[in-house]
Protein backbone atom coordinates (compact mmCIF):
# COMPACT_ATOMS: atom_id res chain seq x y z
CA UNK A 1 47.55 -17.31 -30.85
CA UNK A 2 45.04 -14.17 -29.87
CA UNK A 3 43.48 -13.16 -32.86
CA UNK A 4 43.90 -9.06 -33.27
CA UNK A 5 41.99 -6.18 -32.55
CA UNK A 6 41.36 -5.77 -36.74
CA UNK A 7 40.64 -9.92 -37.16
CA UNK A 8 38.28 -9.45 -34.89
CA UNK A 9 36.41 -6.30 -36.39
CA UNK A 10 36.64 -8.01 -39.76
CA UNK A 11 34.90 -11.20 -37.94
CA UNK A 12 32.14 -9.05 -37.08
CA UNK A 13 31.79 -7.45 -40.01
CA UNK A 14 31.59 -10.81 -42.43
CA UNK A 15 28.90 -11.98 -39.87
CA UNK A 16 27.00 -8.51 -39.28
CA UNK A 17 26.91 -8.78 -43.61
CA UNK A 18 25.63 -12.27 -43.71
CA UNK A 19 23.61 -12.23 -41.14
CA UNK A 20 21.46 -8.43 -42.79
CA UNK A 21 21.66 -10.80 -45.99
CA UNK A 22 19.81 -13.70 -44.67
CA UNK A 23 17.14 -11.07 -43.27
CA UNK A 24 16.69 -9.29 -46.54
CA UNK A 25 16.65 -12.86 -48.56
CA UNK A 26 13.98 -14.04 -46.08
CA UNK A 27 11.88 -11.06 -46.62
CA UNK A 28 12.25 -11.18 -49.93
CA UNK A 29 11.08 -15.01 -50.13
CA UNK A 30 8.26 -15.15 -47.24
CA UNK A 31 6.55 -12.05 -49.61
CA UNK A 32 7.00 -14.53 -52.56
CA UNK A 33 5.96 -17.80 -50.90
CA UNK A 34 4.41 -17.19 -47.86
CA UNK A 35 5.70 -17.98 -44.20
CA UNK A 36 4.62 -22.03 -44.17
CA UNK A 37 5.89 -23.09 -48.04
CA UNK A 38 9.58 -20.85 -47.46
CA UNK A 39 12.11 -23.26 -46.83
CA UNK A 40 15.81 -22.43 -45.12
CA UNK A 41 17.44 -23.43 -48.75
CA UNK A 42 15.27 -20.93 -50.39
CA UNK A 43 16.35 -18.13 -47.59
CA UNK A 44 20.10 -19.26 -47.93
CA UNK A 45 19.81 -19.46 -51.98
CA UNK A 46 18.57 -16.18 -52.10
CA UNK A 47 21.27 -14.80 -49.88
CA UNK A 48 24.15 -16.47 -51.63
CA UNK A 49 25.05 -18.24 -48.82
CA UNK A 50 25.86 -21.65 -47.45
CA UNK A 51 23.07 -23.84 -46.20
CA UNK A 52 25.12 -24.46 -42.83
CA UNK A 53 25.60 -20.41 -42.73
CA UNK A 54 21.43 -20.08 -41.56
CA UNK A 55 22.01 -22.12 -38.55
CA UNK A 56 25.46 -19.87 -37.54
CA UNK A 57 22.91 -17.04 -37.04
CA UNK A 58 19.41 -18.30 -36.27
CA UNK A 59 18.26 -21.51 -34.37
CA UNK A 60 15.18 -21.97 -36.97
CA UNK A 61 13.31 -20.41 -39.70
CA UNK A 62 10.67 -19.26 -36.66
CA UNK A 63 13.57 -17.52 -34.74
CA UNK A 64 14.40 -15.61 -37.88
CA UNK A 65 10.74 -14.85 -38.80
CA UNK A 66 10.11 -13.15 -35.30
CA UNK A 67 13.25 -10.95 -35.26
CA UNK A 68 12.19 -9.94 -39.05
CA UNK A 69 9.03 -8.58 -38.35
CA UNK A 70 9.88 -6.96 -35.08
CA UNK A 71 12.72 -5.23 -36.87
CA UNK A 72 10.07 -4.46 -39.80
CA UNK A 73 7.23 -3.48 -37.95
CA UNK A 74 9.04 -1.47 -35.41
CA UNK A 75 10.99 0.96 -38.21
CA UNK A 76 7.72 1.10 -40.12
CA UNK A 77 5.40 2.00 -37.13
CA UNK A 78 8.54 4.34 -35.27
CA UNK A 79 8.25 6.50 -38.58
CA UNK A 80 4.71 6.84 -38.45
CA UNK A 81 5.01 8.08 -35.16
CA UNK A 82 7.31 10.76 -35.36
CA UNK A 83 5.73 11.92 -38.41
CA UNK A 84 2.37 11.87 -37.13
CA UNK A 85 2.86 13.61 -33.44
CA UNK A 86 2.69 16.96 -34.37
CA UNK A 87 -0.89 16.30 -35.89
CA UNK A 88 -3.52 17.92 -33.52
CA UNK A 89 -6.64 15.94 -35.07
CA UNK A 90 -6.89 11.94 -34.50
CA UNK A 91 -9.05 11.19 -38.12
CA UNK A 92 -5.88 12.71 -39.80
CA UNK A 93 -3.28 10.79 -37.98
CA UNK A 94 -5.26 7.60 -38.56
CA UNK A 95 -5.51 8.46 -42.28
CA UNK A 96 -1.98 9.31 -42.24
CA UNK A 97 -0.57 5.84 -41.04
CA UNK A 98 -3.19 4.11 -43.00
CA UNK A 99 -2.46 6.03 -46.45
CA UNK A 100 1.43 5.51 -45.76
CA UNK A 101 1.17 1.86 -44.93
CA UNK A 102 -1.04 1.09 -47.97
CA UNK A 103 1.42 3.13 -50.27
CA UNK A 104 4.61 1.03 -48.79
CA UNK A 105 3.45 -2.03 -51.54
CA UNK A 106 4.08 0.46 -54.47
CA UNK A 107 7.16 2.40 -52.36
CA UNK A 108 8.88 -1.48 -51.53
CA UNK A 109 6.86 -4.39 -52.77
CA UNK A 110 8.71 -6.61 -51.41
CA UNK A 111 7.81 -4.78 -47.76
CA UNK A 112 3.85 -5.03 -48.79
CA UNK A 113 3.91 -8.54 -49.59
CA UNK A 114 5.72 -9.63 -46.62
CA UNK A 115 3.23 -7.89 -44.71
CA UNK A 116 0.39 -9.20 -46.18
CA UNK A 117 1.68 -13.02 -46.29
CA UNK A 118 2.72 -12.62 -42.71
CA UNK A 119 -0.85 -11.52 -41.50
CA UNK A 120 -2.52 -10.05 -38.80
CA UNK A 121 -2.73 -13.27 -36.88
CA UNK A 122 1.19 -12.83 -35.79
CA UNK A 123 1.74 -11.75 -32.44
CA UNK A 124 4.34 -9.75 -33.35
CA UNK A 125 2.36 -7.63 -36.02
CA UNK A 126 -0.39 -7.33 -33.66
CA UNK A 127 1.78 -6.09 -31.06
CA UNK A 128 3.84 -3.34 -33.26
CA UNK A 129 1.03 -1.74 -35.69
CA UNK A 130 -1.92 -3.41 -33.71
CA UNK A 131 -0.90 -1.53 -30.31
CA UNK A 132 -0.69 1.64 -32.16
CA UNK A 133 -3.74 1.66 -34.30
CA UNK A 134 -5.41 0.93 -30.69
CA UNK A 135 -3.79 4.21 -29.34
CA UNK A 136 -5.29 6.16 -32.34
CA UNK A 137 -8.13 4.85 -31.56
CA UNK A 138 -8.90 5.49 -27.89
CA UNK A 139 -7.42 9.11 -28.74
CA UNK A 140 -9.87 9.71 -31.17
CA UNK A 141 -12.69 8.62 -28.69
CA UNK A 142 -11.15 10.66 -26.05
CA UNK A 143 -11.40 13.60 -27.98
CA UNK A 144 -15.22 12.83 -29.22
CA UNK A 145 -13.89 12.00 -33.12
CA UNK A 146 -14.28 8.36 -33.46
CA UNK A 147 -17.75 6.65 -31.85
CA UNK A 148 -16.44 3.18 -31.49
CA UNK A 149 -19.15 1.11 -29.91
CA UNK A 150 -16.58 -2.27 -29.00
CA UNK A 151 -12.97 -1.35 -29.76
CA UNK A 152 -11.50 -4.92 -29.92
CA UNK A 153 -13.96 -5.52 -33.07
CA UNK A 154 -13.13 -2.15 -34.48
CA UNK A 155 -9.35 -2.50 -34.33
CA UNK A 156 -9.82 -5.89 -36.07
CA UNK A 157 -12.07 -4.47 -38.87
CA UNK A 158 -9.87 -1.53 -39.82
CA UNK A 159 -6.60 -3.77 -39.47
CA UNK A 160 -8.26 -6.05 -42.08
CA UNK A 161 -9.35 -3.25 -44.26
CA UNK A 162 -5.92 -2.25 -44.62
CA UNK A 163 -4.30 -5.89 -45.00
CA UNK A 164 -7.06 -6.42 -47.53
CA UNK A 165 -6.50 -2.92 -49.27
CA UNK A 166 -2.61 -3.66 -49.25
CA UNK A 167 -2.95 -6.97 -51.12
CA UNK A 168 -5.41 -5.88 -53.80
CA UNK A 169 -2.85 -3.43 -54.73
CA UNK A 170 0.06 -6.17 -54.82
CA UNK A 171 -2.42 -7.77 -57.53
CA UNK A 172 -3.24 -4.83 -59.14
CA UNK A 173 -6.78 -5.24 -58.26
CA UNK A 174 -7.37 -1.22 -56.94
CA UNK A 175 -5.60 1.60 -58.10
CA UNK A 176 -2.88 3.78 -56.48
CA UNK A 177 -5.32 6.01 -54.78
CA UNK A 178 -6.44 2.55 -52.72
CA UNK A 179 -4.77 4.30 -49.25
CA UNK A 180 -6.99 7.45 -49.66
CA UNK A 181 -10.16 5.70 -49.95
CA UNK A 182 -9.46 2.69 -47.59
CA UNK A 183 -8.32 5.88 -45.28
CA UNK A 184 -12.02 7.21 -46.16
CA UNK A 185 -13.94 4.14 -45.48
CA UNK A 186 -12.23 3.68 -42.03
CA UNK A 187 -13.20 7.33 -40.95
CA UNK A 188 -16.56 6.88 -41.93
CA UNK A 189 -17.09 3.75 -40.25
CA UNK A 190 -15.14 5.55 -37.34
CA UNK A 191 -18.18 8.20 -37.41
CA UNK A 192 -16.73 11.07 -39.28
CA UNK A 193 -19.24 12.74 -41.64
CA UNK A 194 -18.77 11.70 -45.38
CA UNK A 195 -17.76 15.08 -46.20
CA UNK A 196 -14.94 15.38 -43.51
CA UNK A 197 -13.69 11.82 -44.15
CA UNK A 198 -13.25 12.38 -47.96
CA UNK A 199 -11.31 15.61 -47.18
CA UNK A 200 -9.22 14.38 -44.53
CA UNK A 201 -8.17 11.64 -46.27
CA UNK A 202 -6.87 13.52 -49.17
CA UNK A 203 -5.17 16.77 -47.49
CA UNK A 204 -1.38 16.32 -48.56
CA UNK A 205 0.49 13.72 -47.47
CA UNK A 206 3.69 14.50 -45.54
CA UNK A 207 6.83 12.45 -46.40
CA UNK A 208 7.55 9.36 -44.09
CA UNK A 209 11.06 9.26 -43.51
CA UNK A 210 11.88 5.36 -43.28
CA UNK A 211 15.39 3.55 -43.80
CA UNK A 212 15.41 1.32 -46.79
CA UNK A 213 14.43 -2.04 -45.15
């Protein structure tokens, strides 16, 4: 017998559900345990779902991990891009995205840690925040504001500053205003005068419009 048009639709729906809770219980537990010591039952637990579920939507834990942070990185960075292009000066788009992607670990913790276990290393993180902080940064040499005498070391410095800047503030080691002064340090070591880099880094802070994750 053909199943209907509406068994069908509900078919999707019961797998579209379980498969958006597996991603949110993986997120939640890679933040909490790290990548490596995350096992499938602690994904599926999370979820409230069957252990045999995981495999009816992902081939392995890796499969899931990569589609995660594309999905995370790409929202994240896609926001910071429409909010930042009508900014005319590079040093305050920079300190935008950096401010906004340090305060994501008090906005969604969960977000901040999973970030921060998952590590600049990945490919996939590289390739969605790494591939834009490398665009802000050849802009801002373009226009004369950054003096950045080898970029490759320079986008792996101020990558690190922030990873390191987010995870203080997961322990509670720095303070909320941690973005505004990592922002500050990175514009200073970018060239920007002391002055300049403690005012740009502290002008207000537009609202990042971002679906909850």
């Amino acid at each position: 017998m053909t199943p209907s048009p509406v068994s069908e639709n509900r078919h999707t729906a019961r797998r579209l559900r379980t498969r958006a809770q597996l991603l949110d219980a993986a997120r939640a537990v890679f933040a909490k345990k790290g990548v490596e010591a995350a096992a499938i039952a602690d994904i599926t637990e999370a979820a409230d779902v069957g252990f045999g579920s995981f495999y009816n939507h992902f081939a392995s834990k890796e499969i899931l991990l990569e589609e995660l942070i594309g999905e995370t990185i790409e929202r994240h960075g896609a926001a910071l891009d429409e909010l930042t292009a009508p900014l005319t000066d590079a040093a305050e788009v920079l300190a935008v995205s950096v401010r906004h992607t340090v305060r994501m670990v008090d906005q969604d913790p969960v977000w901040g840690g999973f970030i921060v276990r998952v590590g600049l290393a990945h490919v996939q993180l590289a390739a969605g925040l790494g591939h834009r902080l490398r665009r802000d940064l050849r802009r801002g040499m373009t226009e004369d504001r950054f003096h950045v005498p080898n970029l490759n070391a320079t986008q792996v410095a101020v990558g690190g500053l922030v990873l390191a800047t987010m995870h203080s503030r997961l322990l509670g080691a720095v303070g909320k205003d941690a973005g505004d002064l990592a922002a500050e340090m990175i514009l200073r070591l970018l060239g920007v005068s002391e002055k300049e880099a403690a005012q740009v880094s502290r002008l207000p802070l537009p609202p990042l419009e971002r679906n909850p994750s």
